[in-house]
N, C-alpha and C. Protein backbone atom coordinates (compact mmCIF):
# COMPACT_ATOMS: atom_id res chain seq x y z
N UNK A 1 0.81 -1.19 0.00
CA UNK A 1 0.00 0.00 0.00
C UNK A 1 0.86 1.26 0.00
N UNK A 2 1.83 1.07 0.64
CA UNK A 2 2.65 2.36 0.59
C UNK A 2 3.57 2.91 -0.95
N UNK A 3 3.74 1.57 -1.51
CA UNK A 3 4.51 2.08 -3.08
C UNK A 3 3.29 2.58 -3.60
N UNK A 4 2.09 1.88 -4.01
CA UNK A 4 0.99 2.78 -4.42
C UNK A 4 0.84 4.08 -4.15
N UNK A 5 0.65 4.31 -2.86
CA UNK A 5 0.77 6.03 -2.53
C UNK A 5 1.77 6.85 -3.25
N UNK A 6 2.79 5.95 -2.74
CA UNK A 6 4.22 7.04 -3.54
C UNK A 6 4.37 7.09 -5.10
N UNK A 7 3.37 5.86 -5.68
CA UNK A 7 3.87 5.79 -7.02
C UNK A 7 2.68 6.97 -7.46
N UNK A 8 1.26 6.83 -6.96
CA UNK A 8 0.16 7.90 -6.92
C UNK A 8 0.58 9.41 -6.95
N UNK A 9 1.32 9.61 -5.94
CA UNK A 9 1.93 10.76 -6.26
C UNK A 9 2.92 11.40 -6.92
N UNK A 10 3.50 10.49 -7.08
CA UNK A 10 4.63 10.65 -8.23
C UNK A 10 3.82 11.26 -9.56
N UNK A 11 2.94 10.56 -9.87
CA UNK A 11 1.51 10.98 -11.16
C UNK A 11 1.14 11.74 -10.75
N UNK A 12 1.30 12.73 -9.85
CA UNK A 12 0.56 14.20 -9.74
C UNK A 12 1.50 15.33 -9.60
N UNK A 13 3.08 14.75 -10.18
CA UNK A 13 3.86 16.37 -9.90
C UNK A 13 3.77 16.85 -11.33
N UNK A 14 3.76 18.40 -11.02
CA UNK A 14 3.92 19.29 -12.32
C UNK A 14 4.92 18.76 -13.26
N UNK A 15 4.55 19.73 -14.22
CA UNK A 15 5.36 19.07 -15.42
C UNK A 15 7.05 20.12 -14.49
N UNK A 16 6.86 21.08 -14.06
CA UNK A 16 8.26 21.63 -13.43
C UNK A 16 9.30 20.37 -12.46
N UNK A 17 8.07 19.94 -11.79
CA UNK A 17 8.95 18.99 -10.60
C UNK A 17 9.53 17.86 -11.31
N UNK A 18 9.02 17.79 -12.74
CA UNK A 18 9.21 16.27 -12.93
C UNK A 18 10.71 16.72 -13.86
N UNK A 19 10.88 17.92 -14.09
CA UNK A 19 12.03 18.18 -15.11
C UNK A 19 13.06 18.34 -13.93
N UNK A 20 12.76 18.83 -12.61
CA UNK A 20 13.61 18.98 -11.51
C UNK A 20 14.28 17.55 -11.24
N UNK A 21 13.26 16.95 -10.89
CA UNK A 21 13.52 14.96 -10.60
C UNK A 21 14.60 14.63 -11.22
N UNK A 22 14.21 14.65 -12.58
CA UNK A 22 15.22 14.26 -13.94
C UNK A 22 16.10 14.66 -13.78
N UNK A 23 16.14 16.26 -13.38
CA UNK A 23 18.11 16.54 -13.64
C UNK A 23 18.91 15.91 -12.18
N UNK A 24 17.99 15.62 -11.25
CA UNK A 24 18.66 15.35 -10.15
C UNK A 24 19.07 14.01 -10.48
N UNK A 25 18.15 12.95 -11.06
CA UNK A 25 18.05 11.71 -10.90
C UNK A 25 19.12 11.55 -12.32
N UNK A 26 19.37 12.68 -13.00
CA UNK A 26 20.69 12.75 -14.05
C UNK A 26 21.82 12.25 -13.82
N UNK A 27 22.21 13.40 -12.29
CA UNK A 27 23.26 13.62 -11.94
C UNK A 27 23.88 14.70 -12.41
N UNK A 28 25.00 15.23 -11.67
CA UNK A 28 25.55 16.52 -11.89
C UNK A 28 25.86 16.84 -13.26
N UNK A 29 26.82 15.58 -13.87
CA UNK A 29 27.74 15.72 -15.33
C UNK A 29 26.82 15.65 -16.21
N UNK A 30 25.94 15.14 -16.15
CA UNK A 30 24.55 14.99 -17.27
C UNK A 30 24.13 16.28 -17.33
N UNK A 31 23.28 16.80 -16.03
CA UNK A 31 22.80 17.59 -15.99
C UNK A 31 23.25 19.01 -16.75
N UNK A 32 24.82 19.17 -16.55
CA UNK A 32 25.25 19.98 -17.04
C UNK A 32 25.62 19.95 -18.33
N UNK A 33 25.49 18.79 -18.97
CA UNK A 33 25.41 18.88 -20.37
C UNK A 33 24.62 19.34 -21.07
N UNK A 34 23.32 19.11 -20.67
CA UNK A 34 22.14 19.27 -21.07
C UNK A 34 21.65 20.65 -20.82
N UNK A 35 22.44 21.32 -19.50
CA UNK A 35 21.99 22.86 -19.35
C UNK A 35 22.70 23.92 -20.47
N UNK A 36 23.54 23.00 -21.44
CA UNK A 36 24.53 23.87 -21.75
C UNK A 36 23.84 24.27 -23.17
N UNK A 37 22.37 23.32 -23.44
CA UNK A 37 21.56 23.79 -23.90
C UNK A 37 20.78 24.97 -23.95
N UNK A 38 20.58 25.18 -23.34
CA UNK A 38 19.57 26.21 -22.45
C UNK A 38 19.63 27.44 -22.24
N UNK A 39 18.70 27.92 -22.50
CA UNK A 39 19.13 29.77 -21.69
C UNK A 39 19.05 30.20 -20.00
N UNK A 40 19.39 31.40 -19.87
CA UNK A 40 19.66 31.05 -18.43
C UNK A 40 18.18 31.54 -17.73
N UNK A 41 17.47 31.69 -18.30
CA UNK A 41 15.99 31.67 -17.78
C UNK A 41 15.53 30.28 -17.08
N UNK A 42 15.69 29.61 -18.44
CA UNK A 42 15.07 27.89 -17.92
C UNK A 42 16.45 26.86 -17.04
N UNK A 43 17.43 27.36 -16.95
CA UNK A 43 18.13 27.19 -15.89
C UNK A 43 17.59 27.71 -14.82
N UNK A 44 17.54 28.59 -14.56
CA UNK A 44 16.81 29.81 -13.50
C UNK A 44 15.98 28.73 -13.11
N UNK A 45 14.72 28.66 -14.02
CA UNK A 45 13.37 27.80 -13.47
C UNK A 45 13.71 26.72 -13.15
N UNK A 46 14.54 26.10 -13.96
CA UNK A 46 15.13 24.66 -13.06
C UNK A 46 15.61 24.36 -11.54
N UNK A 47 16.58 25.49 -11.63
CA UNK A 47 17.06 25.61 -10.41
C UNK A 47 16.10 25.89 -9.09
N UNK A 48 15.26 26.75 -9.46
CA UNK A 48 14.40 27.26 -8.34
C UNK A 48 13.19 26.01 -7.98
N UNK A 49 12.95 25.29 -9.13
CA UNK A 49 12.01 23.96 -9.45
C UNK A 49 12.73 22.76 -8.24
N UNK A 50 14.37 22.80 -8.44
CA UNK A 50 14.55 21.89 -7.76
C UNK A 50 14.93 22.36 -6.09
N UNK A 51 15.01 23.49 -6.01
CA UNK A 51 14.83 24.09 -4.40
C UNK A 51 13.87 24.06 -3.92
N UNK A 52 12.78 24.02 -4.58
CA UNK A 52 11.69 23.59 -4.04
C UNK A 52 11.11 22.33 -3.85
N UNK A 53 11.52 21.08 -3.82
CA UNK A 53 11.66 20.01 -3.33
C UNK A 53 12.31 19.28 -2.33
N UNK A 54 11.33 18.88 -1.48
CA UNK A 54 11.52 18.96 -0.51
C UNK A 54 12.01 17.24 -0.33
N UNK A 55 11.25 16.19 -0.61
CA UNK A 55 12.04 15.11 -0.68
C UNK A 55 11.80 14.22 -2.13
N UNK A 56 12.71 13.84 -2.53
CA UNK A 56 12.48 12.88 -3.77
C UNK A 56 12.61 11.70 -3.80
N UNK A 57 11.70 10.29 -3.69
CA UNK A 57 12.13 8.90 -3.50
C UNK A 57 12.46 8.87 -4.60
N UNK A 58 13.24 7.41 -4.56
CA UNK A 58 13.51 6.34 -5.62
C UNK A 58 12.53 6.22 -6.29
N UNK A 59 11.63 6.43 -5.93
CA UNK A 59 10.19 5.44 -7.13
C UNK A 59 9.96 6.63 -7.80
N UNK A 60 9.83 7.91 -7.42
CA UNK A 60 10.01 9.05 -8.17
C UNK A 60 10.82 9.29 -9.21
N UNK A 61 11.95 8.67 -8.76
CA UNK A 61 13.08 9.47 -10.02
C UNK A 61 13.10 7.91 -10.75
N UNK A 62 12.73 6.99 -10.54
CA UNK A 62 12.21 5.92 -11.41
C UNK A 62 11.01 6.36 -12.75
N UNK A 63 10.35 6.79 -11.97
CA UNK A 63 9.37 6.50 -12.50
C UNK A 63 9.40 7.97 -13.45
N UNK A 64 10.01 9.30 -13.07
CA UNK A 64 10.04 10.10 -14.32
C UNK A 64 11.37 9.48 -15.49
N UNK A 65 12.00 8.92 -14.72
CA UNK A 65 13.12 8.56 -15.99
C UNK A 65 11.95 7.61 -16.58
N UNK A 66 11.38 6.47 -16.50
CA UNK A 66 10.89 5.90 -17.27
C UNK A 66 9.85 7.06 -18.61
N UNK A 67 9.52 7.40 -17.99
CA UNK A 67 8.50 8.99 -19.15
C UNK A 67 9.47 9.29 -20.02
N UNK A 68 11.31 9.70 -19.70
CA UNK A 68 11.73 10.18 -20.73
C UNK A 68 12.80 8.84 -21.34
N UNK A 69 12.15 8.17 -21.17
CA UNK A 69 13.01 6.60 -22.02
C UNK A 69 12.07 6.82 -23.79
């Protein structure tokens, strides 16, 4: 009952939290590859996206990497 919950909510973060998840669940060297894309606006939003998270399980950063497979 409890992975249900967590997997339940995992299906209800914004499309922001779930791009936050991803770069965390990246890792640093990824992450920064991929920012080097970017302008520094949506860095900006990233960054502030992932300060605002407060905890992230495993089944979370599972389950958005699976979305961007």
């Amino acid at each position: 009952m409890f992975d249900q919950e967590e997997a339940e909510s995992a299906e209800e973060l914004s499309a922001r939290a779930r791009v936050a998840i991803l770069m965390i669940a990246l890792g640093q060297e990824t992450t920064a590859e991929v920012m080097k894309y970017m302008n520094d606006y949506e860095i900006e939003e990233i960054a502030q996206s992932i300060s605002e998270l407060e905890i992230v399980t495993t089944e979370q950063e599972d389950q958005v990497l699976e979305e961007f497979e």
